[in-house]
Protein backbone atom coordinates (compact mmCIF):
# COMPACT_ATOMS: atom_id res chain seq x y z
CA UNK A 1 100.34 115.43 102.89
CA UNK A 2 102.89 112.78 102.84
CA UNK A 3 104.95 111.76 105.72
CA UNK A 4 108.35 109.74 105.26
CA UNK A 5 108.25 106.68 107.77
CA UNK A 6 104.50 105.68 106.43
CA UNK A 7 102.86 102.20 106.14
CA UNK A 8 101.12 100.83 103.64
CA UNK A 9 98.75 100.52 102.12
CA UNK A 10 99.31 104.11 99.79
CA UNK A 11 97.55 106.87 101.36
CA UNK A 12 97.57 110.68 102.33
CA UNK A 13 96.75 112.89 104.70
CA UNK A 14 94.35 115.30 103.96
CA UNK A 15 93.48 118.43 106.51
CA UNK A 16 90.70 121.10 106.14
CA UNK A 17 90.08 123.90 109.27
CA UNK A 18 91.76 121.57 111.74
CA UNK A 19 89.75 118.16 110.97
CA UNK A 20 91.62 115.76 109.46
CA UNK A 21 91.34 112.60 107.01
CA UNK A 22 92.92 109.46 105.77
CA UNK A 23 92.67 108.40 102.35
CA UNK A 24 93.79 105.24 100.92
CA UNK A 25 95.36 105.98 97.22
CA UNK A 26 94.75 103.33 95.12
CA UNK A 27 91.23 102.41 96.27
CA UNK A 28 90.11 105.96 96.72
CA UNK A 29 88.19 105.42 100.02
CA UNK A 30 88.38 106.45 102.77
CA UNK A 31 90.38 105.47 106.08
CA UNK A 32 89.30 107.56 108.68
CA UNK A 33 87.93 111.34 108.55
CA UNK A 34 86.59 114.01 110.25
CA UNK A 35 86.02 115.63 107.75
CA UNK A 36 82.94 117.30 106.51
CA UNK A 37 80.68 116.15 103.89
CA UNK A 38 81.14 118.13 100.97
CA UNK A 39 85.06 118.72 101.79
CA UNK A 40 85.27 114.61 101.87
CA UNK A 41 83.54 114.69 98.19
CA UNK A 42 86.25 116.66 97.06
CA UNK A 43 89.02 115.26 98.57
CA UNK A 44 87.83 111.63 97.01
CA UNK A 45 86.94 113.67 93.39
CA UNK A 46 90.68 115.12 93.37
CA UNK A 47 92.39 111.57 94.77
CA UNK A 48 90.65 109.92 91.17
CA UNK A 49 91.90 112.44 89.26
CA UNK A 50 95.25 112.24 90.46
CA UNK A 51 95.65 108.84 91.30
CA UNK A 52 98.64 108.64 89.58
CA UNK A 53 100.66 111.49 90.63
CA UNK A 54 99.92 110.99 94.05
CA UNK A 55 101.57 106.89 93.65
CA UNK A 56 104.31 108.16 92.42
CA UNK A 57 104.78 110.38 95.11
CA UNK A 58 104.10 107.90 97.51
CA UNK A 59 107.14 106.04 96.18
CA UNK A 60 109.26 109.35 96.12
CA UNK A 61 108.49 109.30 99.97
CA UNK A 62 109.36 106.03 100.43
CA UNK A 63 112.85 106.68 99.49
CA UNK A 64 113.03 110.30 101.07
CA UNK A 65 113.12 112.09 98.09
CA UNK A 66 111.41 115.51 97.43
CA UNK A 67 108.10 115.27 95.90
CA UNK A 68 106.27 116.60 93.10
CA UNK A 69 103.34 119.54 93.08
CA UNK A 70 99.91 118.44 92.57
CA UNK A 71 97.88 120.62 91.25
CA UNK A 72 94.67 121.53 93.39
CA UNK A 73 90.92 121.24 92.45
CA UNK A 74 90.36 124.59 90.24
């Protein structure tokens, strides 16, 4: 989840049964979570794969534009 009015540095927000996380983009660590465990693994596993797509919507947000789909993990 991106919001529009973020700061840097590039990061998401990630949610999974009501605990959340905070995952910086280009570094793919993360911020702050409470998330658990194995949905954290996951979260960090998907961020590498789509490291790119989710800079570019980072910029998209930046200048209040729509952003793209990202595919989830399969």
């Amino acid at each position: 989840m991106f919001y529009y009015d973020e700061h840097n540095p590039p990061h998401f927000h990630a949610e999974y049964s009501g605990n959340k996380a905070l995952v910086d983009i280009q570094k793919s660590t993360v911020i702050k979570s409470s998330l658990p465990k194995k949905q954290l693994k996951l979260v960090l596993a998907w961020t590498e794969l789509h490291k790119d797509e989710l800079m570019q919507n980072w910029e998209l947000a930046k200048i209040n534009a729509e952003l793209n789909q990202i595919k989830p993990l399969q």
